[in-house]
Protein backbone atom coordinates (compact mmCIF):
# COMPACT_ATOMS: atom_id res chain seq x y z
CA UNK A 1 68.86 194.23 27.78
CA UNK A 2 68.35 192.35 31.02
CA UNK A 3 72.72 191.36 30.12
CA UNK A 4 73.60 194.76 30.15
CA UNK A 5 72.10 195.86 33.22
CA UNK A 6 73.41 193.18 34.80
CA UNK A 7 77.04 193.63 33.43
CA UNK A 8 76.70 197.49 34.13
CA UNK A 9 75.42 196.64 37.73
CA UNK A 10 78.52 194.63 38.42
CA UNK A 11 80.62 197.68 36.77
CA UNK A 12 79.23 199.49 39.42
CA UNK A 13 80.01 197.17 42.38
CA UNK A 14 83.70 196.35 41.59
CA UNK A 15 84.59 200.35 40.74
CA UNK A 16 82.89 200.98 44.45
CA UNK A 17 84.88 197.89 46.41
CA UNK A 18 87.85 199.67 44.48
CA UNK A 19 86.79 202.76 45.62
CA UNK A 20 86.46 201.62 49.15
CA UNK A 21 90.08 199.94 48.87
CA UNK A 22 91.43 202.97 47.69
CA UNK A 23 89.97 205.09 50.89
CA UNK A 24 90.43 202.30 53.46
CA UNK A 25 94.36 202.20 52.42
CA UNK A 26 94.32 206.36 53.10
CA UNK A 27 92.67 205.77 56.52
CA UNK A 28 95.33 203.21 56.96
CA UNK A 29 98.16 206.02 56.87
CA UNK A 30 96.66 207.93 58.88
CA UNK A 31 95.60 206.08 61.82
CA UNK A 32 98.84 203.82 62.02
CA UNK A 33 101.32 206.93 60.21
CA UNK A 34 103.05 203.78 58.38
CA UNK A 35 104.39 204.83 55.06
CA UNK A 36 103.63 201.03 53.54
CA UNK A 37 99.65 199.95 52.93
CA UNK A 38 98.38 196.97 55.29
CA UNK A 39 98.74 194.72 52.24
CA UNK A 40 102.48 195.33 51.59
CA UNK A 41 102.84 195.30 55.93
CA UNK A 42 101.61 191.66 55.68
CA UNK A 43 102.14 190.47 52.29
CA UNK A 44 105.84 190.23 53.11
CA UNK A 45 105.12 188.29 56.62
CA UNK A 46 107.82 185.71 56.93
CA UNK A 47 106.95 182.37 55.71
CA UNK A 48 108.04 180.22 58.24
CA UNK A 49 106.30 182.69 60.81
CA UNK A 50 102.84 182.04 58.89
CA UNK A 51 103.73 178.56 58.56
CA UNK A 52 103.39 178.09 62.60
CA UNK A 53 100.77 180.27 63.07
CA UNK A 54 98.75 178.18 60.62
CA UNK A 55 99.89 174.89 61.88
CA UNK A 56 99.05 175.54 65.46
CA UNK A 57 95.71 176.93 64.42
CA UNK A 58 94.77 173.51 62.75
CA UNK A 59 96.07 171.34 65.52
CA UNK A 60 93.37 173.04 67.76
CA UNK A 61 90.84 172.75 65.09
CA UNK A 62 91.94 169.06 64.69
CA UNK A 63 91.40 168.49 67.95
CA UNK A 64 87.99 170.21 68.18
CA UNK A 65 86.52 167.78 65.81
CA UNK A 66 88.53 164.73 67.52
CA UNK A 67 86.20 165.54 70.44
CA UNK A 68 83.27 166.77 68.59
CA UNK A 69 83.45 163.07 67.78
CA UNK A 70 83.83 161.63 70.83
CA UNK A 71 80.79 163.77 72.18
CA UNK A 72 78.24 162.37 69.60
CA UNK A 73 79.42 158.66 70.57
CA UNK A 74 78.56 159.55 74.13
CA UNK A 75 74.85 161.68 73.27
CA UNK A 76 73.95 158.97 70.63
CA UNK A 77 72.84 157.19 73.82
CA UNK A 78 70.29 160.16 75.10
CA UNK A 79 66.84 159.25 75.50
CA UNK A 80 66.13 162.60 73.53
CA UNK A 81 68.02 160.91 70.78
CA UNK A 82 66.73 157.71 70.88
CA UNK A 83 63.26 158.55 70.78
CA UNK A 84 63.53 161.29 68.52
CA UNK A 85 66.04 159.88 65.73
CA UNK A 86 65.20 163.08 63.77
CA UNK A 87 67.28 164.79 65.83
CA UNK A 88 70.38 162.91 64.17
CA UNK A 89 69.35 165.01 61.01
CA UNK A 90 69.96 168.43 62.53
CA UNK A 91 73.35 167.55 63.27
CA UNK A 92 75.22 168.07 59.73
CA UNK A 93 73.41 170.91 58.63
CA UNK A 94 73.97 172.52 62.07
CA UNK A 95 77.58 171.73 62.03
CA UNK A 96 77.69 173.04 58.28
CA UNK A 97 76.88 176.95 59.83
CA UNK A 98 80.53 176.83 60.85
CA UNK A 99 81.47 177.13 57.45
CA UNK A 100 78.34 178.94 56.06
CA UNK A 101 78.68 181.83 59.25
CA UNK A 102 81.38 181.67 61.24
CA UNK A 103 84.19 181.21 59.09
CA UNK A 104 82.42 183.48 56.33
CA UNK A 105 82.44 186.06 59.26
CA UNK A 106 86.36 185.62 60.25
CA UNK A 107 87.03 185.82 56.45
CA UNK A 108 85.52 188.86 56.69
CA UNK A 109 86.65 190.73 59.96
CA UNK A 110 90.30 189.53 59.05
CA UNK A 111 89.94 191.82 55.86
CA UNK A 112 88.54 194.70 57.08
CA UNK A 113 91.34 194.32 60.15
CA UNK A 114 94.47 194.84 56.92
CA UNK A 115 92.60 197.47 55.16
CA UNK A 116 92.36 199.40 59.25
CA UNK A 117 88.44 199.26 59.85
CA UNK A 118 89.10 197.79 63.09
CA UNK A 119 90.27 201.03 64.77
CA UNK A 120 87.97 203.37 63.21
CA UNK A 121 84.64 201.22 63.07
CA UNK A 122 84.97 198.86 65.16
CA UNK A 123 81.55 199.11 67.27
CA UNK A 124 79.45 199.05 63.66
CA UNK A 125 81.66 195.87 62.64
CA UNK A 126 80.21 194.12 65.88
CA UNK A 127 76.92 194.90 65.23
CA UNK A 128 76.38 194.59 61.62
CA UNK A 129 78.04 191.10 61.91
CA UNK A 130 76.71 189.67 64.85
CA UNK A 131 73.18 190.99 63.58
CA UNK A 132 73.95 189.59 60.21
CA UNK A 133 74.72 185.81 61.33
CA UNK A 134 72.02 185.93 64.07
CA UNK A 135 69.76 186.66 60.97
CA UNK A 136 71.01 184.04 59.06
CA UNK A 137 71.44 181.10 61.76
CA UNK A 138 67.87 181.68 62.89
CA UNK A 139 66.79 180.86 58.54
CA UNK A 140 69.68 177.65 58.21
CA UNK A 141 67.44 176.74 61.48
CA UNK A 142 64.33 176.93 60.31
CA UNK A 143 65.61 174.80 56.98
CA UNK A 144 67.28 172.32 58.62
CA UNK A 145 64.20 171.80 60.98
CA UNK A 146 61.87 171.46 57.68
CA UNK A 147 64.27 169.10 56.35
CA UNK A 148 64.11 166.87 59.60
CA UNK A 149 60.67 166.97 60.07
CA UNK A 150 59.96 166.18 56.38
CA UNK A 151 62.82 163.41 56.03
CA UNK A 152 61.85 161.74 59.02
CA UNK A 153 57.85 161.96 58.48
CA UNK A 154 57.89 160.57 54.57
CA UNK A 155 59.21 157.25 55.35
CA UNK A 156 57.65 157.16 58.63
CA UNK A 157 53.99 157.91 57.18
CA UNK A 158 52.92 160.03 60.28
CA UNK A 159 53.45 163.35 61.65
CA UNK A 160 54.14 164.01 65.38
CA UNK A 161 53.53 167.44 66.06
CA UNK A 162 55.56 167.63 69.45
CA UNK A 163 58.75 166.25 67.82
CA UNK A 164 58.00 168.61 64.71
CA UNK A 165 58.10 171.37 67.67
CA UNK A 166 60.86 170.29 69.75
CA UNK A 167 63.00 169.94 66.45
CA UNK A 168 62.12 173.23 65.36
CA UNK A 169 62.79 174.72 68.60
CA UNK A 170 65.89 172.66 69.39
CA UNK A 171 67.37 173.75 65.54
CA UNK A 172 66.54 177.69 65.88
CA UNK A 173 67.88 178.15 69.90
CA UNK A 174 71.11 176.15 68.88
CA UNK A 175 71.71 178.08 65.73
CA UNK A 176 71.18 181.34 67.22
CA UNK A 177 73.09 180.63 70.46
CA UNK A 178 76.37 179.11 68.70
CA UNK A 179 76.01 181.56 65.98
CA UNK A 180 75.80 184.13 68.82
CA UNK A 181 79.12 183.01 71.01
CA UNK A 182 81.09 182.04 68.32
CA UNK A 183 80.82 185.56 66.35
CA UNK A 184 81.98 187.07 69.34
CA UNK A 185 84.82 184.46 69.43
CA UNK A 186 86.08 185.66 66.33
CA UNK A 187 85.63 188.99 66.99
CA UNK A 188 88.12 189.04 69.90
CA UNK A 189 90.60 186.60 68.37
CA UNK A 190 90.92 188.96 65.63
CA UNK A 191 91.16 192.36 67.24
CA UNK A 192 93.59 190.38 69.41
CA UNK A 193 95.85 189.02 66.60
CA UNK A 194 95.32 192.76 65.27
CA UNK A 195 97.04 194.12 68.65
CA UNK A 196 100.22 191.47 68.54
CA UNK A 197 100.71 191.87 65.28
CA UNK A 198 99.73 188.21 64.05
CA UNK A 199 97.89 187.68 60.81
CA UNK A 200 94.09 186.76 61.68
CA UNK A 201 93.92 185.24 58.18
CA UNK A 202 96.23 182.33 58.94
CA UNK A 203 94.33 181.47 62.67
CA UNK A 204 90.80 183.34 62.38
CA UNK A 205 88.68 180.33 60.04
CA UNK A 206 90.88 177.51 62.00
CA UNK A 207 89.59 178.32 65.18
CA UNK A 208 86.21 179.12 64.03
CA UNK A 209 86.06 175.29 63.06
CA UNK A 210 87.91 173.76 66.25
CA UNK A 211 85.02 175.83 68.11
CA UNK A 212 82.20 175.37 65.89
CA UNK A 213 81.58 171.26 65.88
CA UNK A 214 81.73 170.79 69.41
CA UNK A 215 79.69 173.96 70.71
CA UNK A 216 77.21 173.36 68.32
CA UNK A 217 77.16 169.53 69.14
CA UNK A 218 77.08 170.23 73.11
CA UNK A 219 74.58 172.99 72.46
CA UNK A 220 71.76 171.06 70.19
CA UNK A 221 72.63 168.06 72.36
CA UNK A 222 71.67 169.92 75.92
CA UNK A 223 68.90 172.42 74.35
CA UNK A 224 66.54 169.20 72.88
CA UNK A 225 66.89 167.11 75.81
CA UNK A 226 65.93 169.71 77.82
CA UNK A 227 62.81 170.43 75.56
CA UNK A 228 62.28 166.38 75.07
CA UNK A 229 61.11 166.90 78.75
CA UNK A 230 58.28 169.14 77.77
CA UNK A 231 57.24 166.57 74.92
CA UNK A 232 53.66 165.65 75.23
CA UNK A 233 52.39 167.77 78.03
CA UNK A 234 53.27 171.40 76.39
CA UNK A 235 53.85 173.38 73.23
CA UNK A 236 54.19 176.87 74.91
CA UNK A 237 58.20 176.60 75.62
CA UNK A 238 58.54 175.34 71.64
CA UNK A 239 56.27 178.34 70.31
CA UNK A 240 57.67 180.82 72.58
CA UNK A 241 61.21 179.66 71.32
CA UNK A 242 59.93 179.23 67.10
CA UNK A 243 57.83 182.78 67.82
CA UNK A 244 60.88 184.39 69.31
CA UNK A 245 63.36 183.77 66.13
CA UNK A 246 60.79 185.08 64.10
CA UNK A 247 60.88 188.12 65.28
CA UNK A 248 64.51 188.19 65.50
CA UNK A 249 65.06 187.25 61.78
CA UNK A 250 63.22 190.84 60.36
CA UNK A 251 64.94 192.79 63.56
CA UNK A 252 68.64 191.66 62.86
CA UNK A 253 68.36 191.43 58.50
CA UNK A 254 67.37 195.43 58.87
CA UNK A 255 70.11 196.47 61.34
CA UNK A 256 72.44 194.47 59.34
CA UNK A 257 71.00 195.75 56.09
CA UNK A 258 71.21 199.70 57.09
CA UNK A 259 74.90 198.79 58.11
CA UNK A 260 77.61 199.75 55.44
CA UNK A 261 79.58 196.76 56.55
CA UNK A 262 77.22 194.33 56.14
CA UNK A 263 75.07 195.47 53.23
CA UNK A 264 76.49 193.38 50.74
CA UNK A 265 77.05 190.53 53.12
CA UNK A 266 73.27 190.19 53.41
CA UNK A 267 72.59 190.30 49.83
CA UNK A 268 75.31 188.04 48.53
CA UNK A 269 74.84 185.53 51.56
CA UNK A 270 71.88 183.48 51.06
CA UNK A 271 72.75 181.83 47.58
CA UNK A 272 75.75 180.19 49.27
CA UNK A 273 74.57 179.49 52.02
CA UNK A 274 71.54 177.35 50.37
CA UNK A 275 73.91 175.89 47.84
CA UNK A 276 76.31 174.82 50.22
CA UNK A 277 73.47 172.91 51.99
CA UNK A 278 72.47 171.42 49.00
CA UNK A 279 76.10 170.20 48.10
CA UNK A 280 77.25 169.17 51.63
CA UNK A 281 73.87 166.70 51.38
CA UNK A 282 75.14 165.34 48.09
CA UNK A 283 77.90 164.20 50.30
CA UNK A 284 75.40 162.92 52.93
CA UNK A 285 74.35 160.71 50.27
CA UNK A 286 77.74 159.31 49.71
CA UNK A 287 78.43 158.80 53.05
CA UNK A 288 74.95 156.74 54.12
CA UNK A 289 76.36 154.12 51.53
CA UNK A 290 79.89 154.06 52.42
CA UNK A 291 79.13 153.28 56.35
CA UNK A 292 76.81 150.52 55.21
CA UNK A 293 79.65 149.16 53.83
CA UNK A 294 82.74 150.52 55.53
CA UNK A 295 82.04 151.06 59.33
CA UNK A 296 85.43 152.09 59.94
CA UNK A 297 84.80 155.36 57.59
CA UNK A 298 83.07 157.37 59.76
CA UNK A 299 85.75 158.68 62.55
CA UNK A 300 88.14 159.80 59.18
CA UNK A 301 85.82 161.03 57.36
CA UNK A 302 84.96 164.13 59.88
CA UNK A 303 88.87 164.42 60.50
CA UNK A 304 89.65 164.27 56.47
CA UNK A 305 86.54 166.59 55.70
CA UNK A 306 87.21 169.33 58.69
CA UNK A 307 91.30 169.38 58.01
CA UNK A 308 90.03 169.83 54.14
CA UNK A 309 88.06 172.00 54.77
CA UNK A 310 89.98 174.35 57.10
CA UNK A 311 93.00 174.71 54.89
CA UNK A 312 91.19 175.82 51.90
CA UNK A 313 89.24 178.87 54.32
CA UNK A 314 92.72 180.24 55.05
CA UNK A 315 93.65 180.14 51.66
CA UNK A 316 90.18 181.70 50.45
CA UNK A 317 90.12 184.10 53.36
CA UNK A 318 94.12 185.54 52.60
CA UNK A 319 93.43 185.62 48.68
CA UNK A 320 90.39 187.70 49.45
CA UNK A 321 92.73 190.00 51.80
CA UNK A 322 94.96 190.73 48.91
CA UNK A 323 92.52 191.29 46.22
CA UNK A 324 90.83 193.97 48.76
CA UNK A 325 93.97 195.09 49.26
CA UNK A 326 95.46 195.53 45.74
CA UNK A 327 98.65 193.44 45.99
CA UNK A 328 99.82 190.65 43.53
CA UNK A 329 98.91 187.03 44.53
CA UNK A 330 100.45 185.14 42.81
CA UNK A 331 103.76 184.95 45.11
CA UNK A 332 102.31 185.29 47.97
CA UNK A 333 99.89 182.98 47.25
CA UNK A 334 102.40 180.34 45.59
CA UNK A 335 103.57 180.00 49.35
CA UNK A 336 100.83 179.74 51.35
CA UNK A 337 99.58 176.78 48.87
CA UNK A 338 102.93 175.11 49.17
CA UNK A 339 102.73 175.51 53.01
CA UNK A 340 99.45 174.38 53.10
CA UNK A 341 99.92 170.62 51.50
CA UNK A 342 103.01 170.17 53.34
CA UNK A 343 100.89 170.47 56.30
CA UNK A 344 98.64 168.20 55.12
CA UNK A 345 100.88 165.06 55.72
CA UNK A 346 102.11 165.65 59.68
CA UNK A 347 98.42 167.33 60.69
CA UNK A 348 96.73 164.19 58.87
CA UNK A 349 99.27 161.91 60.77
CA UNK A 350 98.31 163.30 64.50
CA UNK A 351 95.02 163.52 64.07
CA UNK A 352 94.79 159.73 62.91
CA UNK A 353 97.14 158.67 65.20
CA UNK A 354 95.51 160.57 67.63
CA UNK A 355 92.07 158.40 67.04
CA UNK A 356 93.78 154.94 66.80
CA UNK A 357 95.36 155.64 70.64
CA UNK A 358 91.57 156.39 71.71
CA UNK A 359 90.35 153.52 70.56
CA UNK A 360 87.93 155.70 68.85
CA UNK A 361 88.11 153.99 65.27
CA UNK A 362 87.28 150.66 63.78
CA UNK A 363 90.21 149.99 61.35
CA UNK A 364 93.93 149.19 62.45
CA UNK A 365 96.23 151.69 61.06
CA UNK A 366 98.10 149.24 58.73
CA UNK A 367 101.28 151.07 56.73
CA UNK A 368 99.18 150.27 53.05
CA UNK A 369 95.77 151.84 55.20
CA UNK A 370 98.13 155.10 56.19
CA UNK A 371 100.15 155.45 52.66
CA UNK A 372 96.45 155.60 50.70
CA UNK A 373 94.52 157.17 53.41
CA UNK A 374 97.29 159.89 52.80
CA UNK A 375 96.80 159.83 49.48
CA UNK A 376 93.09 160.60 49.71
CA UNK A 377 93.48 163.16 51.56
CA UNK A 378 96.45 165.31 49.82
CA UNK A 379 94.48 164.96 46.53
CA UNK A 380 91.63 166.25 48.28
CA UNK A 381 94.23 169.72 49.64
CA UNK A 382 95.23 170.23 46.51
CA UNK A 383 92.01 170.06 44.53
CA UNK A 384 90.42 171.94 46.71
CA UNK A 385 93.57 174.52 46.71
CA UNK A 386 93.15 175.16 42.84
CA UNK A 387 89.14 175.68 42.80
CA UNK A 388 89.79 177.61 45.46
CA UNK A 389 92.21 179.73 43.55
CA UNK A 390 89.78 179.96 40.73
CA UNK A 391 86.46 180.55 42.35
CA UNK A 392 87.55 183.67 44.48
CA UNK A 393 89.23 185.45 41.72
CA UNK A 394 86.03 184.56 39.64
CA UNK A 395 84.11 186.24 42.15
CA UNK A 396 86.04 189.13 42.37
CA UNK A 397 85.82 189.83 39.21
CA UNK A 398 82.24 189.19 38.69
CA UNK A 399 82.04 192.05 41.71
CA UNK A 400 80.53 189.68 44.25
CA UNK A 401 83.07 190.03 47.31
CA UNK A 402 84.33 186.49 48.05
CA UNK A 403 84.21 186.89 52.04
CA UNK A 404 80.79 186.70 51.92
CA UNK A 405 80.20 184.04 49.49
CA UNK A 406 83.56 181.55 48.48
CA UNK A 407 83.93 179.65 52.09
CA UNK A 408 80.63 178.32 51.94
CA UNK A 409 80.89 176.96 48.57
CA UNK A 410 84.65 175.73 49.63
CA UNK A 411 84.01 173.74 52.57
CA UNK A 412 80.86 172.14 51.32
CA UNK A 413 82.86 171.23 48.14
CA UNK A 414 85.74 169.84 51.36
CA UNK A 415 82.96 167.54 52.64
CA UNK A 416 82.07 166.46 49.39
CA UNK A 417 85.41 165.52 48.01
CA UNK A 418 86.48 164.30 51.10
CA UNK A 419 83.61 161.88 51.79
CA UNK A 420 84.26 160.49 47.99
CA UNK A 421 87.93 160.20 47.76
CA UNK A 422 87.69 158.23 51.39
CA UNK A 423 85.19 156.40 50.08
CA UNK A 424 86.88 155.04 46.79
CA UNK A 425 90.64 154.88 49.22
CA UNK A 426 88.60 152.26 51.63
CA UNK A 427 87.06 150.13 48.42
CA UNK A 428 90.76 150.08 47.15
CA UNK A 429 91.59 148.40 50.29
CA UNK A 430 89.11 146.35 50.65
CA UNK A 431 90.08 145.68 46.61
CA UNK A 432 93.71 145.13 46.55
CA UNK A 433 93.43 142.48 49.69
CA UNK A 434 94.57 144.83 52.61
CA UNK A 435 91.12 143.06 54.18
CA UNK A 436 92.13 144.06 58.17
CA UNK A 437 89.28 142.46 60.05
CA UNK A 438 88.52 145.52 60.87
CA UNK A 439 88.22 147.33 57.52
CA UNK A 440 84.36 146.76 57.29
CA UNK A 441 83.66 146.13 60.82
């Protein structure tokens, strides 16, 4: 019984997305008077054209986590962090909303921007959205805050209730504040790309991620010094701050869920979200015993990771375009993967490059280091690439909308991989004698 309402409920859900599809292609026509739908008008963009667009877009994002990592080797040495090592905790699951709201949000607004939404509810897009990732920053907050103050209290054997507060604090502000900026980020870029004609699905998620590490970074860095100031002499700043997002959290999940546009969002959100936490601290796990062993792993692995990670959004976020839209993916599609590995090798390349010139690394970039760090990392593309492929057509027709739910899945899955395949390329060094003094240094 409980099958059959289940199956008829998803019956439901996929005839009224089709439904939607159907009207949003009419309003289309109308508001633009062009004869061809929005996913014909883009579906036949020309290769090469996407091809730059993309490439551009994931230089910048490189180059946001390039100095997202050069910002944590200069706030390592804060008092705040320092005395409150906790603090170190907050920082993947903070950076992780990037790919849990942000890019989720782009995937979104890059849709509704082909199917013509942008032009006739635009001011209801901005609020539902902006309501809906305030709502669920403020909760990823509050988690990651538990986790910190739990993780760091067990082995520990004491609880310090002003670091419990300031971490608490410090974790809900920063959510809410990046959360905040960067939704409005991707709200212009895309009604921007929507007014020059480019396609926000090949430069939306991209720039989501080159912004996302190093606001959030800055922002959690600034926000808990400034509160490690208050530490010991007053809680009211903490509580006013930990009182404030909970009222925000029931305000912002009912505008969101009385908004068409982000109904479903808000009902299909939380499961990845949680999940993707849950997977991206399976790679944690790998990573704590790689670095014991491999210093050097730690600069590539957030430039293998984010790269990773980025390319498998756009493809995600321009599947999910055409299956809203109704057109074929499978050519379309067959490019933009193609395009997508071959940038794997000359993005990979800078970025590494990039880090060796800085200084910033602790392993020489031998030819045998490059050809199987390159290897790592395409295997990682192209895994990701097919369960990618897979996932958000299983979604779709399962009548969950994959905007809302694939990219968090995808990216965590990114970190994951990446961490591993890194991990196993630096033991095969290590293995088959490429021992650079270096390597484990």
């Amino acid at each position: 019984m409980n099958r059959t309402k289940n199956n008829n409920a998803k019956m439901e859900r996929s005839t009224e997305s089709q439904t939607t599809t159907d009207m949003s292609v009419d309003a289309y026509r109308l508001i633009t008077n062009d004869d061809k739908p929005p996913d014909i008008k883009y579906g036949r963009e020309n290769s090469w054209v996407a091809g730059v667009q993309m490439f551009v877009s994931f230089l910048l994002a490189g180059f946001g986590m390039v100095a997202a990592s050069l910002l944590l080797d200069v706030v390592q040495h804060w008092q705040v962090f320092e005395q409150v090592s906790e603090v170190y905790i907050l920082v993947p699951a903070l950076l992780g909303l990037k790919g849990n709201l942000e890019m989720t949000l782009a995937s979104r607004l890059s849709t509704h921007s082909h199917l013509g939404h942008l032009e006739t509810s635009l001011k209801a897009l901005i609020v539902g959205n902006l309501c809906l990732i305030q709502c669920q920053a403020i909760l990823v907050g509050f988690l990651a805050a538990m986790a910190a103050v739990v993780m760091g209290w067990i082995p520990k054997g004491d609880f310090d209730i002003h670091h419990a507060m300031l971490l608490c604090a410090s974790s809900v502000l920063t959510a809410s504040f990046a959360s905040f900026g960067l939704g409005l980020i991707m709200i212009g870029v895309i009604v921007v790309s929507r007014k020059i004609n480019i396609n926000p699905d090949n430069i939306a998620t991209p720039i989501a991620a080159s912004l996302g590490d190093l606001t959030t970074l800055a922002l959690l860095s600034w926000i808990a010094s400034l509160l490690y100031r208050t530490i010991g002499t007053s809680v009211v700043l903490p509580s006013m701050i930990i009182i404030s997002g909970l009222i925000l959290v029931p305000l912002c999940g009912y505008i969101a869920f009385n908004n068409q546009f982000t109904r479903q969002a808000l009902d299909e959100g939380w499961v990845p979200v949680v999940s993707a936490m849950v997977i991206s601290s399976a790679g944690g796990l790998i990573l704590d015993y790689t670095v014991s062993n491999y210093k050097g792993i730690a600069v590539f692995q957030l430039v293998i990771n984010g790269i990773g990670g980025n390319m498998v959004a756009v493809h995600a976020s321009r599947l999910s375009t055409l299956l809203h839209t109704g057109q074929p993916a499978g050519a379309v599609l067959g490019n933009t993967t193609r395009l997508l590995l071959v940038m794997v090798v000359p993005g990979q390349l800078i970025f590494i490059y990039t880090i060796g010139y800085l200084k910033a690394g602790h392993t020489s970039l031998t030819p045998i280091f490059i050809l199987i760090y390159m290897t790592a990392a395409m295997l990682q593309v192209f895994l990701l690439l097919c369960i990618s492929h897979y996932l958000v057509v299983g979604m779709w027709r399962l009548g969950l909308d994959p905007d809302n739910s694939a990219i968090p899945y995808l990216t965590a899955l990114g970190d994951l991989l990446g961490t591993a395949l890194l991990g196993i390329a630096f033991h095969i060094l290590y293995a088959i004698g490429d021992k650079d003094s270096d390597l484990g240094d």
